[in-house]
Each structure stands twice: as C-alpha cells, then as structure tokens.
PDB file of N, CA and C in Angstrom:
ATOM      1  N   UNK A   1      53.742  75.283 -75.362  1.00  0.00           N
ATOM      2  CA  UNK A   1      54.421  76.414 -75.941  1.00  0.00           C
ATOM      3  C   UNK A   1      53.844  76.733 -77.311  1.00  0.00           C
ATOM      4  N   UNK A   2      53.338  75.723 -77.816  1.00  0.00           N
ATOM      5  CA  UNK A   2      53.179  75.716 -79.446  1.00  0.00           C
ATOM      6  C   UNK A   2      51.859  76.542 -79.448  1.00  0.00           C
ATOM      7  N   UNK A   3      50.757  76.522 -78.583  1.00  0.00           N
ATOM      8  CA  UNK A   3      49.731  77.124 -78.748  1.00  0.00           C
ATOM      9  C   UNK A   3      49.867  78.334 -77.957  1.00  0.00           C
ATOM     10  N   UNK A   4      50.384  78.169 -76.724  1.00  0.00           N
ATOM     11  CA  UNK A   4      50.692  80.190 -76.320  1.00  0.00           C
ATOM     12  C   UNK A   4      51.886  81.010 -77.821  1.00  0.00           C
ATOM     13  N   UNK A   5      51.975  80.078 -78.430  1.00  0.00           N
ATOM     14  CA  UNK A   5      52.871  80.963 -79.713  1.00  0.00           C
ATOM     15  C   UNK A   5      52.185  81.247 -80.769  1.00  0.00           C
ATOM     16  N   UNK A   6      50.821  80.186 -80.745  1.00  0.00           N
ATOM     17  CA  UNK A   6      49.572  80.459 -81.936  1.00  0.00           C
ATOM     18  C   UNK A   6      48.895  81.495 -81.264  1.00  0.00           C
ATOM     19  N   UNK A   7      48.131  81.450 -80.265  1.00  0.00           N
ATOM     20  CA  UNK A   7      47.690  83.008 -79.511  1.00  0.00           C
ATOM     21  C   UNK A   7      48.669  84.421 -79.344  1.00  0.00           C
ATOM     22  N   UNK A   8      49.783  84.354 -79.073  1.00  0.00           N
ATOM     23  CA  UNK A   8      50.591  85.426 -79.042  1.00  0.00           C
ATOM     24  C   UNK A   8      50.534  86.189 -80.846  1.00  0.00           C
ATOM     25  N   UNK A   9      50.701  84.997 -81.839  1.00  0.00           N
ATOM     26  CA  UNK A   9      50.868  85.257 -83.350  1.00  0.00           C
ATOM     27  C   UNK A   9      49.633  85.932 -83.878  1.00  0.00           C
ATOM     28  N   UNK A  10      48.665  85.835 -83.515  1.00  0.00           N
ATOM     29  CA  UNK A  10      47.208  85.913 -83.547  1.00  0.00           C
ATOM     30  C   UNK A  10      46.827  87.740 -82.210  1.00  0.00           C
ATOM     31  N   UNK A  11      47.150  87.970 -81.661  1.00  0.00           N
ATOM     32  CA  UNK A  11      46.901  88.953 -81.003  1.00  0.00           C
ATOM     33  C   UNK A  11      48.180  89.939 -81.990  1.00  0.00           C
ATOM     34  N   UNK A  12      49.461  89.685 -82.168  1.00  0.00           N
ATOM     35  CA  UNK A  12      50.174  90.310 -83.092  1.00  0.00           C
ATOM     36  C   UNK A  12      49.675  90.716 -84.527  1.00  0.00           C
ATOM     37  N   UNK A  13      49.065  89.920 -84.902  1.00  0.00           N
ATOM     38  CA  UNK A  13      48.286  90.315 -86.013  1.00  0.00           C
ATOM     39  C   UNK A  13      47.280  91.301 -85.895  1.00  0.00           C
ATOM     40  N   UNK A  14      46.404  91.085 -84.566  1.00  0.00           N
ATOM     41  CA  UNK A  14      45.571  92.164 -84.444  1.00  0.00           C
ATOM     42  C   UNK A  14      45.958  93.237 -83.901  1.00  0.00           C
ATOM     43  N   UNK A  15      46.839  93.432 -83.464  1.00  0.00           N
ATOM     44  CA  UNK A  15      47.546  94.550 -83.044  1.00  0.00           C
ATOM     45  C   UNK A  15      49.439  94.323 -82.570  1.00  0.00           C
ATOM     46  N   UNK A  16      49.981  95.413 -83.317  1.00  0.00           N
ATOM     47  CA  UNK A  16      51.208  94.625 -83.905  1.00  0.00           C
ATOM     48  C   UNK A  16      52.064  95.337 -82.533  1.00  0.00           C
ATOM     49  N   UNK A  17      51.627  96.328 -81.735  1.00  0.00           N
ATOM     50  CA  UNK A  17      52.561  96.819 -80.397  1.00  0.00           C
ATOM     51  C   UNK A  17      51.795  96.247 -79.623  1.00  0.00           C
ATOM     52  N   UNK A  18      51.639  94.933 -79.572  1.00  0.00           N
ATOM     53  CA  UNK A  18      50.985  94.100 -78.489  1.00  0.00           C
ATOM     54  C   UNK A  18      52.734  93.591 -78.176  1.00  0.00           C
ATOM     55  N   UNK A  19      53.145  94.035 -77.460  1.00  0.00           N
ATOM     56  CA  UNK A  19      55.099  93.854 -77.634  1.00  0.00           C
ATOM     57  C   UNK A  19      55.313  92.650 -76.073  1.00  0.00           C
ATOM     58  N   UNK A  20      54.572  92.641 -75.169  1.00  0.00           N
ATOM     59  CA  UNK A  20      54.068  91.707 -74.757  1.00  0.00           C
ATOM     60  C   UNK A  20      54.286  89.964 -75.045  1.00  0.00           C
ATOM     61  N   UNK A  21      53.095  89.792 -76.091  1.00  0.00           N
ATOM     62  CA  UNK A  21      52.775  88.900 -76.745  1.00  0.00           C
ATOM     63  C   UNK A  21      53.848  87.869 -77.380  1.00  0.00           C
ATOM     64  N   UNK A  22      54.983  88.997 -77.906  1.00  0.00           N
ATOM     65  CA  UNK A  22      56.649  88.298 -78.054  1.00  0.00           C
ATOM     66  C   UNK A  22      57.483  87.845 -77.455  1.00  0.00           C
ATOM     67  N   UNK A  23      56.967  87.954 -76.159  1.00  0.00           N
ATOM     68  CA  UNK A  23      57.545  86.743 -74.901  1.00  0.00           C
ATOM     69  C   UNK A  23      57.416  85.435 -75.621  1.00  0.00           C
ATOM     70  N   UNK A  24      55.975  84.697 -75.465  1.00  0.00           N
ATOM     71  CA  UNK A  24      55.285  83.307 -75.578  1.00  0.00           C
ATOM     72  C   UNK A  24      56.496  83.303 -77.497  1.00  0.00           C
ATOM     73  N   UNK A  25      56.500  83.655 -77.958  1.00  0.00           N
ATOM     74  CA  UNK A  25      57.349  83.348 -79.117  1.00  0.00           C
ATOM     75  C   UNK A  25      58.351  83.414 -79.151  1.00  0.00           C
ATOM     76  N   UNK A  26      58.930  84.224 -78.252  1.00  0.00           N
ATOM     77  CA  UNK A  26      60.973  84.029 -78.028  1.00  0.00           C
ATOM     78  C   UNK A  26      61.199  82.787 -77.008  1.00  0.00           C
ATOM     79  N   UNK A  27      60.175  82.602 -75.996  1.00  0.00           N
ATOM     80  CA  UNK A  27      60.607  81.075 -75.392  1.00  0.00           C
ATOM     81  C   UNK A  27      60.351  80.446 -76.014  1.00  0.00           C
ATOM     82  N   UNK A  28      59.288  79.945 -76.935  1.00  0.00           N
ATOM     83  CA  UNK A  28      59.100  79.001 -77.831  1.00  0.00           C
ATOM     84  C   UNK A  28      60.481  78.752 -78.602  1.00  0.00           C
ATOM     85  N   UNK A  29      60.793  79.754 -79.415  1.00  0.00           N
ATOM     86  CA  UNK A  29      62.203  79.698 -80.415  1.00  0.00           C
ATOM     87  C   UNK A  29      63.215  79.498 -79.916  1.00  0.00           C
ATOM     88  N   UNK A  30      64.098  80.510 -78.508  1.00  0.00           N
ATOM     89  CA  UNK A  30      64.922  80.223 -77.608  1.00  0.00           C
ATOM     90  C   UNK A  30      64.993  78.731 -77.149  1.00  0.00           C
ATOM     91  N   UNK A  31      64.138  78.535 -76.034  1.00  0.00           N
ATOM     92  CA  UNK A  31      64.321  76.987 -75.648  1.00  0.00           C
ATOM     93  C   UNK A  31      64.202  75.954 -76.606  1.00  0.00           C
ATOM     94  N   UNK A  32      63.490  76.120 -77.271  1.00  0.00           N
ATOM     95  CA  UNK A  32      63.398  74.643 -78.591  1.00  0.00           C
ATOM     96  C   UNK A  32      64.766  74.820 -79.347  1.00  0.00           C
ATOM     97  N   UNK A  33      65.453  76.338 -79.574  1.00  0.00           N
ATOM     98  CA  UNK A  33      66.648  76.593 -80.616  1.00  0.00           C
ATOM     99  C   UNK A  33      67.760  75.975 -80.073  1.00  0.00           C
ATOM    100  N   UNK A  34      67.685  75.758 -78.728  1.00  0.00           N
ATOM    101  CA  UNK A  34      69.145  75.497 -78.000  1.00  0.00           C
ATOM    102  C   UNK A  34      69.311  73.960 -78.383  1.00  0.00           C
ATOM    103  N   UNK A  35      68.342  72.801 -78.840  1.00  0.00           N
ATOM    104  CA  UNK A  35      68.582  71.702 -79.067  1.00  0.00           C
ATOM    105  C   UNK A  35      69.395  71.369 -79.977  1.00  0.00           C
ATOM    106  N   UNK A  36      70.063  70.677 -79.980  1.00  0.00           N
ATOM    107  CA  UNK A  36      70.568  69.498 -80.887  1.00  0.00           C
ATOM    108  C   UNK A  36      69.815  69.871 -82.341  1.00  0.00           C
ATOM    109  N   UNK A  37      70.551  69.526 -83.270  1.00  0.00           N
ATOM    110  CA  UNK A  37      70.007  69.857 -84.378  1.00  0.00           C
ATOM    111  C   UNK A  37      68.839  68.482 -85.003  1.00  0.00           C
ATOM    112  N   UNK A  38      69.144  67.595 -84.750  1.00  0.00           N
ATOM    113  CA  UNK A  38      68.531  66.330 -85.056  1.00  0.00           C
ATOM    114  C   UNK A  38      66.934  66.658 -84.100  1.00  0.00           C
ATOM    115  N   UNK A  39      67.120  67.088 -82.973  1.00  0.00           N
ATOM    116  CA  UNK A  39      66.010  67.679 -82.369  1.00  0.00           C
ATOM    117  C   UNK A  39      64.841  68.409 -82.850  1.00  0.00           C
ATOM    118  N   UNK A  40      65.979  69.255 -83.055  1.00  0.00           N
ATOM    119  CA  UNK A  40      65.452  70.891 -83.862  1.00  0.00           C
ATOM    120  C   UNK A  40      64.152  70.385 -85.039  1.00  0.00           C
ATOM    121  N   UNK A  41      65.017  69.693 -85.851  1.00  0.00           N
ATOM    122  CA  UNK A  41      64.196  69.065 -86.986  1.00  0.00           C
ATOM    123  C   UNK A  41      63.336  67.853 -86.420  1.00  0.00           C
ATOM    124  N   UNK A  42      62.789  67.263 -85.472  1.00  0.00           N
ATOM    125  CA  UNK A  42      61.880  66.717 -85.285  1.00  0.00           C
ATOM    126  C   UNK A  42      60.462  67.881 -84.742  1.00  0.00           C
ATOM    127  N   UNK A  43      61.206  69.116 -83.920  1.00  0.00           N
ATOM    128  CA  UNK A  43      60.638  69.744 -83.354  1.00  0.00           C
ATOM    129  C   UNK A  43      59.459  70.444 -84.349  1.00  0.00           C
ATOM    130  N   UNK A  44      60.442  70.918 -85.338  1.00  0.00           N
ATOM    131  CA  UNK A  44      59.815  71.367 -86.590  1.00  0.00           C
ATOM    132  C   UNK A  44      58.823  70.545 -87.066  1.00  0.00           C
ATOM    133  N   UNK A  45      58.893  69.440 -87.196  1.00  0.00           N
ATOM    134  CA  UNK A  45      58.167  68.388 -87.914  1.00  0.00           C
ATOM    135  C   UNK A  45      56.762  68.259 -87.419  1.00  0.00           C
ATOM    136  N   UNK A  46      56.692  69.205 -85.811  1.00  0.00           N
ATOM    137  CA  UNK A  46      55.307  69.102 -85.070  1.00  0.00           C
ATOM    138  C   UNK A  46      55.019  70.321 -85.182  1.00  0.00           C
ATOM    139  N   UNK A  47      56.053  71.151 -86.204  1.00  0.00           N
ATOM    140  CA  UNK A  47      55.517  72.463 -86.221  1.00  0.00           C
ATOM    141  C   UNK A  47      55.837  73.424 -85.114  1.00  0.00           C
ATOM    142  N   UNK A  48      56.961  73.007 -84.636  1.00  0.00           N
ATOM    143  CA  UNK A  48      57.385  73.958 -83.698  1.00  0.00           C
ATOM    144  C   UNK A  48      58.293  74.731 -84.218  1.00  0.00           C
ATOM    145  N   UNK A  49      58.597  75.866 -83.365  1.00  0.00           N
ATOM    146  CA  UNK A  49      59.538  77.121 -84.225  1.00  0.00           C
ATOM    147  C   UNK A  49      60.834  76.208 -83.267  1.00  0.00           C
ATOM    148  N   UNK A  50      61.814  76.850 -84.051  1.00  0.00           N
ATOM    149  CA  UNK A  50      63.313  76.553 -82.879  1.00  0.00           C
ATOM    150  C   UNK A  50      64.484  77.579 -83.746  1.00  0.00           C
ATOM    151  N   UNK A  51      63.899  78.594 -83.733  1.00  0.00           N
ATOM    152  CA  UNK A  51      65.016  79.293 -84.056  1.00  0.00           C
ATOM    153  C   UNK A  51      65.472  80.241 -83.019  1.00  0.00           C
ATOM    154  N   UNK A  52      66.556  79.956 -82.173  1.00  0.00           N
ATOM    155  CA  UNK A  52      67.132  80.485 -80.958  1.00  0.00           C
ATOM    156  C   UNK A  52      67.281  81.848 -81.751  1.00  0.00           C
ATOM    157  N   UNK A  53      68.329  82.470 -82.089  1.00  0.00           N
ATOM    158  CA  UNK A  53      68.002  83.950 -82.179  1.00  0.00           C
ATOM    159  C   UNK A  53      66.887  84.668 -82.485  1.00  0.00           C
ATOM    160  N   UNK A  54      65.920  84.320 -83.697  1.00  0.00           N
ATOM    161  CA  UNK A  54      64.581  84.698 -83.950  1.00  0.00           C
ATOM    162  C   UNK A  54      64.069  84.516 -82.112  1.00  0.00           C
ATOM    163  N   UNK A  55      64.062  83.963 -81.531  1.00  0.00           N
ATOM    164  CA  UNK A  55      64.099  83.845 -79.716  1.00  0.00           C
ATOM    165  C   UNK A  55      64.163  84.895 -79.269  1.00  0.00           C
ATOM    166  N   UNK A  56      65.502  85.338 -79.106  1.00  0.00           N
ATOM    167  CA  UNK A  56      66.741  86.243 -78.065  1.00  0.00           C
ATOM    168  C   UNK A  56      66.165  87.610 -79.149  1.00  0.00           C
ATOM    169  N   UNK A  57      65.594  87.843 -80.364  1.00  0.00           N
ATOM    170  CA  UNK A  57      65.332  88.863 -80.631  1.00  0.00           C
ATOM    171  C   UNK A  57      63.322  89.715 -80.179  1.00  0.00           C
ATOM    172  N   UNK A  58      63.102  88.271 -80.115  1.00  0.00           N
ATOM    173  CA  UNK A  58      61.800  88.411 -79.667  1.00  0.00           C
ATOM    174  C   UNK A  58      61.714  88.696 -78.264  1.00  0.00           C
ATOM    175  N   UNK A  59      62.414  87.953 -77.403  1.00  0.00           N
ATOM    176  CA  UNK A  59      62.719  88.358 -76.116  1.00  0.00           C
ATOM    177  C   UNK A  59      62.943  89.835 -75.601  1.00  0.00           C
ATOM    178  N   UNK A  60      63.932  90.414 -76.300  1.00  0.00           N
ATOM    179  CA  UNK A  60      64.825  91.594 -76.418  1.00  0.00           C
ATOM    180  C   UNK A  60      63.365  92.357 -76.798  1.00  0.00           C
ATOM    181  N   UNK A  61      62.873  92.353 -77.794  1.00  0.00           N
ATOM    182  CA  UNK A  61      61.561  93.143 -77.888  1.00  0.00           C
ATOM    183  C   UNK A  61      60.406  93.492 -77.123  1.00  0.00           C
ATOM    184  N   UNK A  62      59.891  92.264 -76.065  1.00  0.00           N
ATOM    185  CA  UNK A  62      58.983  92.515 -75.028  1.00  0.00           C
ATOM    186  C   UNK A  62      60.088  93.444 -74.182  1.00  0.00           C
ATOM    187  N   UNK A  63      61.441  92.575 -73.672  1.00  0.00           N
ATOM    188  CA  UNK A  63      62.516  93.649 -72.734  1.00  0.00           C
ATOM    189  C   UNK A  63      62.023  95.157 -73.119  1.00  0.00           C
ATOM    190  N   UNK A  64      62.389  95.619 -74.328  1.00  0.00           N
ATOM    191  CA  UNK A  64      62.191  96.703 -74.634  1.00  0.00           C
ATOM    192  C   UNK A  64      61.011  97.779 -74.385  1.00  0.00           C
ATOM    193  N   UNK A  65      60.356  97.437 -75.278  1.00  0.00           N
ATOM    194  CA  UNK A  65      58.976  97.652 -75.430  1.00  0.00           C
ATOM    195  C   UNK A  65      57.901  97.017 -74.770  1.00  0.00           C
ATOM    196  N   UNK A  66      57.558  95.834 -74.338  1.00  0.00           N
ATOM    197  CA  UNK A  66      57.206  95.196 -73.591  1.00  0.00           C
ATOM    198  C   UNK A  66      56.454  96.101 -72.378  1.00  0.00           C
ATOM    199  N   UNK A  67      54.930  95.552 -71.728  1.00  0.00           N
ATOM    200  CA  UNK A  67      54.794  96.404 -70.268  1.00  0.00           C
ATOM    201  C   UNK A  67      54.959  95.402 -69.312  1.00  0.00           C
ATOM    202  N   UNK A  68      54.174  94.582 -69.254  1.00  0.00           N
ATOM    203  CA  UNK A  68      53.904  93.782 -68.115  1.00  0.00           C
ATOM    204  C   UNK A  68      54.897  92.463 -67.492  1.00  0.00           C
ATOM    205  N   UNK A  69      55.362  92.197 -69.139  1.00  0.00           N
ATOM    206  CA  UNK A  69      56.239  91.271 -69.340  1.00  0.00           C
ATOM    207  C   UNK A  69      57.702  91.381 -69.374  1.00  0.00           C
ATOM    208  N   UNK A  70      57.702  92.913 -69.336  1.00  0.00           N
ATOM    209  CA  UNK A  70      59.111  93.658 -69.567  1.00  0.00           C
ATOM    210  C   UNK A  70      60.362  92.727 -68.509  1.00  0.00           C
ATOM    211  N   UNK A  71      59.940  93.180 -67.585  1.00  0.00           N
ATOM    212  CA  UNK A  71      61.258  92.353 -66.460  1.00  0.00           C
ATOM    213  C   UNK A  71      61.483  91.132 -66.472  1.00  0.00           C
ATOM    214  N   UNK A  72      60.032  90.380 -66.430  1.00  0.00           N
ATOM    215  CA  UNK A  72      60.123  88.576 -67.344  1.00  0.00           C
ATOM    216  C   UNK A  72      61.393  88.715 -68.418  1.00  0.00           C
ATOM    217  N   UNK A  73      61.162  89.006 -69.298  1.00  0.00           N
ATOM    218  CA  UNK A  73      62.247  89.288 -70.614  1.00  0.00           C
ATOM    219  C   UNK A  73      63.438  89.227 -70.524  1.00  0.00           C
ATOM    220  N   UNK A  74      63.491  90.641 -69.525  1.00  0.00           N
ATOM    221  CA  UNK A  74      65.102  91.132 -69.262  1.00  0.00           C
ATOM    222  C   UNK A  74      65.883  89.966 -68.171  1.00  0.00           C
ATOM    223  N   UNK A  75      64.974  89.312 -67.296  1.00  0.00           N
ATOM    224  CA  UNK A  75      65.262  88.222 -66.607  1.00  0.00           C
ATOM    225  C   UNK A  75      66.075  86.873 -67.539  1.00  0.00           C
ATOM    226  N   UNK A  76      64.808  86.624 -68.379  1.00  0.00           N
ATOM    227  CA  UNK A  76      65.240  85.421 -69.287  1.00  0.00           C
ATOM    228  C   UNK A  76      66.150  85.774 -70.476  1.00  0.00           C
ATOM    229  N   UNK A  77      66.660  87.127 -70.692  1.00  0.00           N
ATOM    230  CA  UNK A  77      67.689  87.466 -71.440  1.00  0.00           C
ATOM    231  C   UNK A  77      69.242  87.451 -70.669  1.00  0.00           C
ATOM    232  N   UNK A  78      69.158  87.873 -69.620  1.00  0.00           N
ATOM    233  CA  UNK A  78      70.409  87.746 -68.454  1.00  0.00           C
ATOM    234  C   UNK A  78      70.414  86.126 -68.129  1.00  0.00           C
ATOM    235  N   UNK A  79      69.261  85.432 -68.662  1.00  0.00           N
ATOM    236  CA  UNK A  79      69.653  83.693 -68.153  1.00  0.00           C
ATOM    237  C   UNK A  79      70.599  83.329 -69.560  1.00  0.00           C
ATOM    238  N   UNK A  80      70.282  84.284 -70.156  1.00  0.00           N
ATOM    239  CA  UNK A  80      70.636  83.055 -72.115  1.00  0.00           C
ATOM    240  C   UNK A  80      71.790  84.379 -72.081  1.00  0.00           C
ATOM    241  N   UNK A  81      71.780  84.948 -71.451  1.00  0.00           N
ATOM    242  CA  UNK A  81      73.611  85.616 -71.325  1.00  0.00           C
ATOM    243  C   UNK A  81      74.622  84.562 -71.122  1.00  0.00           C
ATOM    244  N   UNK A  82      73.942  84.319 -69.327  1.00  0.00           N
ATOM    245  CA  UNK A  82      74.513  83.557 -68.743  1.00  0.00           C
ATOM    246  C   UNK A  82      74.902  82.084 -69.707  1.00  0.00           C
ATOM    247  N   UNK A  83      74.196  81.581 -70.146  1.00  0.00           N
ATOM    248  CA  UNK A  83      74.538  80.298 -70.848  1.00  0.00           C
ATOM    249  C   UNK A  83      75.419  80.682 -71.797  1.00  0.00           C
ATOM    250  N   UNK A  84      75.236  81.618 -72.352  1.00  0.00           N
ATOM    251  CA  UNK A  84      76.200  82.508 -73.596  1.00  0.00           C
ATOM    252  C   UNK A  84      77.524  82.626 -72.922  1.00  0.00           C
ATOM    253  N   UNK A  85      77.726  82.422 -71.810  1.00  0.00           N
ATOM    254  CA  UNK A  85      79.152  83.122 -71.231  1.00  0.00           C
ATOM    255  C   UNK A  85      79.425  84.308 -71.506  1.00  0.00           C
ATOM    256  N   UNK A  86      78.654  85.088 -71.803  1.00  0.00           N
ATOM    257  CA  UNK A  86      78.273  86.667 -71.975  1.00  0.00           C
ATOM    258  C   UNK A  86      78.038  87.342 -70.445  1.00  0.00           C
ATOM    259  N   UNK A  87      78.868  87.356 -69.636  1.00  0.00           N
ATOM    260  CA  UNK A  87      78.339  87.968 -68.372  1.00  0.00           C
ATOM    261  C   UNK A  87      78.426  89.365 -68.273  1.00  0.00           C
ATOM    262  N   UNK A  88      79.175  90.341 -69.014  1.00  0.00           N
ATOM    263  CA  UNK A  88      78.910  91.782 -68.790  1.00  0.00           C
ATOM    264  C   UNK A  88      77.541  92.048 -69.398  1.00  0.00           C
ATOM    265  N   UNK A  89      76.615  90.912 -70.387  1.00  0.00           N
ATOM    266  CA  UNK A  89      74.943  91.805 -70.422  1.00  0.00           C
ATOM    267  C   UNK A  89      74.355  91.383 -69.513  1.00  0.00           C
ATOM    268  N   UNK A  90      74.578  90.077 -69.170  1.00  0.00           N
ATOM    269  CA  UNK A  90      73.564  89.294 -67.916  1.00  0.00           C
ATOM    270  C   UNK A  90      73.975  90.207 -66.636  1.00  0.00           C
ATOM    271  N   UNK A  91      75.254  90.799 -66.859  1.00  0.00           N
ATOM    272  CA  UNK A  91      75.525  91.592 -65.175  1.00  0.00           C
ATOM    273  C   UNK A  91      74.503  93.310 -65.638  1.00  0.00           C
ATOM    274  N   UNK A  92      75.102  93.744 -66.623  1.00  0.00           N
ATOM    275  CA  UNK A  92      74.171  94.729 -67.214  1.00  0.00           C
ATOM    276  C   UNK A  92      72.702  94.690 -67.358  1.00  0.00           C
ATOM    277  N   UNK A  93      71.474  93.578 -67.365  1.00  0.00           N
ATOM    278  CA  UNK A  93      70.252  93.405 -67.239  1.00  0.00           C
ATOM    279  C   UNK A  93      69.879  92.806 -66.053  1.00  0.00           C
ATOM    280  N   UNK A  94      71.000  92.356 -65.078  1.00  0.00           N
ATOM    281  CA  UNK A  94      70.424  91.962 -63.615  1.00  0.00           C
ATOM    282  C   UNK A  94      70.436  93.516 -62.816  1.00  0.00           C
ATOM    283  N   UNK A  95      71.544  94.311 -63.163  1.00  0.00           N
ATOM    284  CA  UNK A  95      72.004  95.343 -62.927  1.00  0.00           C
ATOM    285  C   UNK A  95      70.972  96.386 -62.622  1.00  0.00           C
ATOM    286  N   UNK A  96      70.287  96.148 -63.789  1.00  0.00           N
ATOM    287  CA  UNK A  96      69.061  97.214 -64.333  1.00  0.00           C
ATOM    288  C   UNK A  96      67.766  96.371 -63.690  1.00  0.00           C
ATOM    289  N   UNK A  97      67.661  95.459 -63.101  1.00  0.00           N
ATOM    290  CA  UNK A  97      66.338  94.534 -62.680  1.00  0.00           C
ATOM    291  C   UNK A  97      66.656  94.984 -60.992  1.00  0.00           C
ATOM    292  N   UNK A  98      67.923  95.040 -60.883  1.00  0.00           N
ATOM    293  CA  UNK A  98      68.124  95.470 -59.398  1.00  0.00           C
ATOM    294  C   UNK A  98      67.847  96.515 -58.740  1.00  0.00           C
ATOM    295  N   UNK A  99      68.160  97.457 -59.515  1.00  0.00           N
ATOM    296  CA  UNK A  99      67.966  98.918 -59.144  1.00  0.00           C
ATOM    297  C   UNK A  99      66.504  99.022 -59.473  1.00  0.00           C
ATOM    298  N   UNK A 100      65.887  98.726 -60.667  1.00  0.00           N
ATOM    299  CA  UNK A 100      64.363  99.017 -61.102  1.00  0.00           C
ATOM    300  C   UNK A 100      63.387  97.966 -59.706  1.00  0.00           C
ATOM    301  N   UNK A 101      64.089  96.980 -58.851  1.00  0.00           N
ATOM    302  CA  UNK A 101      63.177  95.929 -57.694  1.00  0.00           C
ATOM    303  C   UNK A 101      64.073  95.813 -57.055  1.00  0.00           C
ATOM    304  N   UNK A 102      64.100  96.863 -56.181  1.00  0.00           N
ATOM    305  CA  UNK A 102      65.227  97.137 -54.964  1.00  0.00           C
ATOM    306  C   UNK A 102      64.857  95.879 -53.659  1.00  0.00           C
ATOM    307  N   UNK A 103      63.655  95.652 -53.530  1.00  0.00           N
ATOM    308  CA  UNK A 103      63.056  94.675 -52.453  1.00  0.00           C
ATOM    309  C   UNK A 103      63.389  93.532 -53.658  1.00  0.00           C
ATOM    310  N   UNK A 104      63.622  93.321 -54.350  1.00  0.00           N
ATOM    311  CA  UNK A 104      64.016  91.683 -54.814  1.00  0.00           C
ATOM    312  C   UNK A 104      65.425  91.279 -54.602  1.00  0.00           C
ATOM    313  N   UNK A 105      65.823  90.404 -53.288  1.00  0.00           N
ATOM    314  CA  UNK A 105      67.349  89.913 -53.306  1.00  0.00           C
ATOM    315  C   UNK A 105      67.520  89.210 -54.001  1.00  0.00           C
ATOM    316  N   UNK A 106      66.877  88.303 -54.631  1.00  0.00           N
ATOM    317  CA  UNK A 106      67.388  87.082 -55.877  1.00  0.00           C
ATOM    318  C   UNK A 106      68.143  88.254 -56.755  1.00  0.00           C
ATOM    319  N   UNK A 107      67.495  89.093 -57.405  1.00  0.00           N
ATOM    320  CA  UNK A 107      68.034  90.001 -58.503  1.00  0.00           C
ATOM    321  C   UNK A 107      69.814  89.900 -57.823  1.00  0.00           C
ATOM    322  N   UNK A 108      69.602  90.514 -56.653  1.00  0.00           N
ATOM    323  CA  UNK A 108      71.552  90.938 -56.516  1.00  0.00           C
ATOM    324  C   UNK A 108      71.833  89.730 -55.813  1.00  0.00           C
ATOM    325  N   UNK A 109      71.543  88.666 -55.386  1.00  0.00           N
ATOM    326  CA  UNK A 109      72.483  87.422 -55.224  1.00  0.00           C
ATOM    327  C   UNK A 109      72.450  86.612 -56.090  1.00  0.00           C
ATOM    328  N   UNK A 110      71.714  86.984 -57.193  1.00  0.00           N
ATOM    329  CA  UNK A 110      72.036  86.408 -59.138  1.00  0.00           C
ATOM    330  C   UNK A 110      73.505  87.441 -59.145  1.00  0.00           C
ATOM    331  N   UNK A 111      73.053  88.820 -59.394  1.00  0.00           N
ATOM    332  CA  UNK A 111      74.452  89.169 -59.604  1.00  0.00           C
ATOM    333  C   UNK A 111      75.350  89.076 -59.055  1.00  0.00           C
ATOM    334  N   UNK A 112      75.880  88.932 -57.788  1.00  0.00           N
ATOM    335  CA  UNK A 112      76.839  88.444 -57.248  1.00  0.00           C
ATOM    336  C   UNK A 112      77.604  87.159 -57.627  1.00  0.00           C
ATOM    337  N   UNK A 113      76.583  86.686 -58.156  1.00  0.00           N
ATOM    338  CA  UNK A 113      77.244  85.550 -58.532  1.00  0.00           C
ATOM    339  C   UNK A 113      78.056  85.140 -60.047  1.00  0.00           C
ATOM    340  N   UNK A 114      77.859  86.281 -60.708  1.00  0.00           N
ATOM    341  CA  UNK A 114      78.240  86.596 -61.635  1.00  0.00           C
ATOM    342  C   UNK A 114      79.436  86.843 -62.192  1.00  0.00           C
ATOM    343  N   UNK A 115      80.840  86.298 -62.270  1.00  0.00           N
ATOM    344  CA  UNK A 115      82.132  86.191 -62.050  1.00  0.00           C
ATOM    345  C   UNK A 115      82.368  87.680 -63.493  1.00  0.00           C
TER     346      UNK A 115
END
C-alpha cells in the first residue's frame, strides 16, 4: 500500500486531476485509519498514512471525479458505510452502482441485504 501511495502522490503532483490516483491513498489511510490507535502509531512509524477520514475523503474524490476507478470508490465507500452503520449512503451508492451495472447481481443482492 505504502508504495502504490508513493506512485499515486507522485502522478498527483504531476498532474493534480489525475482523480484516479486518490484511490491507492484513501485505502492506504481508510484501512490503516480503522486500527487501534497503538497500531496507528506503529503504522506511522514505517511511515504509513492512517488517517481514516483523510481516506473516506480521498475515496469520495476518485467516486466523484474519478474515471476508471470511479465505481471501485463508490463500491468501497458503500463498504465503510456499511461498517459506519450508515446504511441510507451505502443503500444510496449501491443504489447508484445498480442502476449504472444493471448485469451486476452482487450490486442488488448487496443491497438487499441492507436492513
């Protein structure tokens, strides 16, 4: 993760609507942020990022703006809903993944499952 976040940081620099590229840095921050704090700070110590929202905002940005990576995003933003106990966005971005990949049933038997 640590080096797809040094290449992503590095193509951002050279071009800053590489919106893409802010995937490899919101999983980096997201998944490392969700640890334990005693974690967190070892994580750091190797130089890893772990700041979960700096994450979920980077995420939200490929979602957005994003091309290729766009539905990746909106996918792994409806997962960190889900953990959030936030289910009207995770039902609202499966919602929008469903209708936009009508041939994908995972999309609507994720949402179904969605209380």
């Amino acid at each position: 993760m640590k080096a797809a976040r040094v290449l992503a940081q590095k193509l951002i620099a050279q071009d800053s609507a590489s919106y893409d590229a802010y995937l490899a840095i919101g999983v980096e921050n997201y998944l490392l942020g969700v640890n334990a704090a005693p974690i967190r700070w070892l994580l750091r110590l190797s130089g890893a990022e772990t700041n979960k929202e700096e994450g979920l905002a980077n995420l939200r940005t490929t979602a957005d703006k994003g091309h290729f990576l766009a539905p990746f995003a909106r996918l792994l933003l409806a997962v960190a809903a889900v953990r959030e106990k936030d289910n009207a966005t995770a039902k609202k971005l499966l919602g929008g993944l469903t209708e936009e990949f009508p041939q994908n049933a995972l999309y609507k038997e994720e949402l179904a499952q969605i209380h």
